[in-house]
Protein backbone atom coordinates (compact mmCIF):
# COMPACT_ATOMS: atom_id res chain seq x y z
CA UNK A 1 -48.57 4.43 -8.06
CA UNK A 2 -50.54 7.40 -9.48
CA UNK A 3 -50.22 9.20 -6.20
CA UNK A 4 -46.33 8.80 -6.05
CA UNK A 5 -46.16 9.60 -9.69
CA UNK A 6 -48.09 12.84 -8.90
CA UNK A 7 -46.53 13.59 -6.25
CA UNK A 8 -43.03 13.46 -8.09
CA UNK A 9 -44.18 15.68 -10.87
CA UNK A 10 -44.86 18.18 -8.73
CA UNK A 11 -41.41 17.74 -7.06
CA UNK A 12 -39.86 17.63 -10.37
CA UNK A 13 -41.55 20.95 -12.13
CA UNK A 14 -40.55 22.64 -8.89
CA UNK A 15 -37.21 21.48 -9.02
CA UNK A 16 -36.49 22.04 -13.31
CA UNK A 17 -37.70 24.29 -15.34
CA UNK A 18 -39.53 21.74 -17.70
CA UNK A 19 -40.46 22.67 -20.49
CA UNK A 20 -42.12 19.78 -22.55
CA UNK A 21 -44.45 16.59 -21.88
CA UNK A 22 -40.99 15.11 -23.32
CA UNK A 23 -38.91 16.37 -21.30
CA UNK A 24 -41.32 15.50 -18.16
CA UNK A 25 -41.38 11.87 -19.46
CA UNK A 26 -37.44 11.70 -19.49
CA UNK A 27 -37.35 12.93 -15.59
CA UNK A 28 -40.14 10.45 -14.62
CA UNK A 29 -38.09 8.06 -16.38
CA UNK A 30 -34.55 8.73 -14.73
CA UNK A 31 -36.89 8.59 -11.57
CA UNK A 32 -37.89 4.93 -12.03
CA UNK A 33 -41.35 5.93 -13.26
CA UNK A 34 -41.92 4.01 -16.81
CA UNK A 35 -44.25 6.45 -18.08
CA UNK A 36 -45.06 7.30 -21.76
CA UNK A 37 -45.67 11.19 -23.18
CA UNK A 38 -49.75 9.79 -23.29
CA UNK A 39 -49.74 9.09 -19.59
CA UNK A 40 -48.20 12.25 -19.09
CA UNK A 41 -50.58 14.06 -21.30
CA UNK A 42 -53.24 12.85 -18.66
CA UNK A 43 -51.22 13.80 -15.26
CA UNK A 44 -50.63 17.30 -16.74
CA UNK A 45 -54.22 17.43 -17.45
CA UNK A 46 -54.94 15.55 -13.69
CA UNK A 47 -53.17 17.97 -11.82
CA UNK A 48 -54.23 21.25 -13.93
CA UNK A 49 -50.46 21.93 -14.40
CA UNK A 50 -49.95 25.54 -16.76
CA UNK A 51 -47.28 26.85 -18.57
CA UNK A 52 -45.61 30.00 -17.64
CA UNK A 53 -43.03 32.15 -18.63
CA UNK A 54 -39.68 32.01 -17.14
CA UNK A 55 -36.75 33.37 -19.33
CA UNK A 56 -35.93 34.30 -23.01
CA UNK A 57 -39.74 33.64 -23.76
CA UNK A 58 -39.23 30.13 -22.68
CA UNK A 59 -42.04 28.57 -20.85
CA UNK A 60 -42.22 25.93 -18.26
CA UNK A 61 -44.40 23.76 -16.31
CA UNK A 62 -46.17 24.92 -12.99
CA UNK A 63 -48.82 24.15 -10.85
CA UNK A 64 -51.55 26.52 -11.47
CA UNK A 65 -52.08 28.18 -8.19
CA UNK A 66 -55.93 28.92 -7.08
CA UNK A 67 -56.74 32.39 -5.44
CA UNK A 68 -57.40 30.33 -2.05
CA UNK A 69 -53.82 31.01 -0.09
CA UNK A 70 -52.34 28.42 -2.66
CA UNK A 71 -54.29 25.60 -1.32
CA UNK A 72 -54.88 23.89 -4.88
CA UNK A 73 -56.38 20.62 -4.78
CA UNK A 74 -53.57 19.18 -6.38
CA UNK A 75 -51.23 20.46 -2.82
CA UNK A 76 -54.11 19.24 -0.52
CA UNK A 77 -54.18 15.70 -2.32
CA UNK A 78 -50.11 15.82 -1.68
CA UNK A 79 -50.39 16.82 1.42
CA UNK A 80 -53.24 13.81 2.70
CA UNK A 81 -51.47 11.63 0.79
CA UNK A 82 -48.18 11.52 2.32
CA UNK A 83 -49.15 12.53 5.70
CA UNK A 84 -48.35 10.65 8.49
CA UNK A 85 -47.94 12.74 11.65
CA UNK A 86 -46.46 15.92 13.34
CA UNK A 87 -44.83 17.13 16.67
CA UNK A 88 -43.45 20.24 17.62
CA UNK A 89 -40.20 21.26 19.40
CA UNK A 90 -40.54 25.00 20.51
CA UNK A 91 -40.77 26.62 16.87
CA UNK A 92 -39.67 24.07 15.03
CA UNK A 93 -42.23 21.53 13.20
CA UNK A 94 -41.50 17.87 11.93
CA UNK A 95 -43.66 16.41 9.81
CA UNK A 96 -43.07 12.69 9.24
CA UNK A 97 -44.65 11.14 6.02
CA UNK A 98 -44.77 7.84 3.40
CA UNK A 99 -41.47 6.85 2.86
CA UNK A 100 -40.10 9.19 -0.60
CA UNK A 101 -42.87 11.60 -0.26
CA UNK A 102 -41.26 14.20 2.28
CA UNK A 103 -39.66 16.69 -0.82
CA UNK A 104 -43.91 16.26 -2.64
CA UNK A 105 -45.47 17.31 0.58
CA UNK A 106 -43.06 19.78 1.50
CA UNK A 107 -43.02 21.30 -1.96
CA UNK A 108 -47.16 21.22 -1.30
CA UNK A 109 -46.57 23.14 2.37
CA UNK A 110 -43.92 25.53 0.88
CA UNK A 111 -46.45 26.20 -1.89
CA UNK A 112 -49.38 27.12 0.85
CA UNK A 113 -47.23 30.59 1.03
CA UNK A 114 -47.91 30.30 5.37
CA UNK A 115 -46.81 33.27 6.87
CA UNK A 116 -45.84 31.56 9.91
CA UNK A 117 -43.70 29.09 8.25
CA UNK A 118 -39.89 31.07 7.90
CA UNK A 119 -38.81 27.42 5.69
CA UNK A 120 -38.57 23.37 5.33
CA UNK A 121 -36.66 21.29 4.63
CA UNK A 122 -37.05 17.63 2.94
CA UNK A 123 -35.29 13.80 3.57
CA UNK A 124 -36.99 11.21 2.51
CA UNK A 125 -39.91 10.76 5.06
CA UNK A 126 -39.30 13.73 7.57
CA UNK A 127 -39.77 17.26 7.05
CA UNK A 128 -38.62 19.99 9.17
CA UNK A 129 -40.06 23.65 9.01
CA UNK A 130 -38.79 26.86 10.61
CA UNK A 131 -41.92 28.27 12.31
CA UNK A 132 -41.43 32.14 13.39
CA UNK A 133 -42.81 31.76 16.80
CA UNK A 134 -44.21 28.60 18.89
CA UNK A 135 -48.01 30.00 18.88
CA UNK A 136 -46.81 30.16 14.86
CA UNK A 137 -46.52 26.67 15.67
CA UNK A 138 -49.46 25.44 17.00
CA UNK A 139 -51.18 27.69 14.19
CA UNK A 140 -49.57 25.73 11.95
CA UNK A 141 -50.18 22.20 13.19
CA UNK A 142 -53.89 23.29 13.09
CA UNK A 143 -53.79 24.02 9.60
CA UNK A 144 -52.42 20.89 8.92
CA UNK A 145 -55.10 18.87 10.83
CA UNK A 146 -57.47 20.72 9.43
CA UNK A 147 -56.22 19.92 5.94
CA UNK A 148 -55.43 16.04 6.62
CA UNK A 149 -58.35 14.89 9.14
């Protein structure tokens, strides 16, 4: 449940500009996730999440990216999580994962700034990304193994 939970924080922060652990509570909520503001005290603090600016001063939730390509342990985690498998069709990737975790982990692939990766797109269990080339994709699927083996 924590996983899933995780996992749809990190959609969610991606997705609003959140500004609160209220406000975070209320979208868990909506989501079917019965969580109080102490529980998500401790997920912010789980998954490192900082505030940064955005507009008019405002600040908002993100995930606090490490100097390594963006591979924060928080993506990785995401990433091994909901992974279930991959195939290629020329340059074009699908990634199949846990039913409801496709828009986490592709949020967590998106966020790995690839160069070979053009974009994704989420369902519910099936990603598909827009590789530039099909060596980009066979790149790719390497750094994926790597990540989730």
């Amino acid at each position: 449940m924590k996983v899933n939970r995780h996992a749809k924080i990190i959609e969610l922060i991606n997705k609003h500009h959140i500004e609160t652990q209220e406000e975070l509570a209320e979208y868990l909520n909506q989501e079917g996730f019965k969580v109080t503001q102490a529980t998500v005290s401790r997920d912010i603090r789980d998954l490192k999440l900082t505030k940064v600016p955005y507009e008019n001063g405002k600040q908002r939730y993100a995930v606090h990216q490490s100097a390594e390509n963006g591979m924060s342990e928080k993506y990785i985690r995401v990433l091994r999580d909901g992974y279930v498998s991959m195939d290629m069709a020329q340059n074009i990737l699908v990634i199949k994962t846990v039913a409801g975790m496709a828009m986490a982990v592709c949020a967590a692939i998106d966020a790995m700034q690839w160069n070979e990766v053009v974009g994704s797109i989420a369902g519910d269990d099936t990603i598909m990304c827009a590789i530039r080339s099909v060596d980009d994709t066979v790149k790719v699927m390497d750094k994926i193994s790597k990540i989730v083996l």
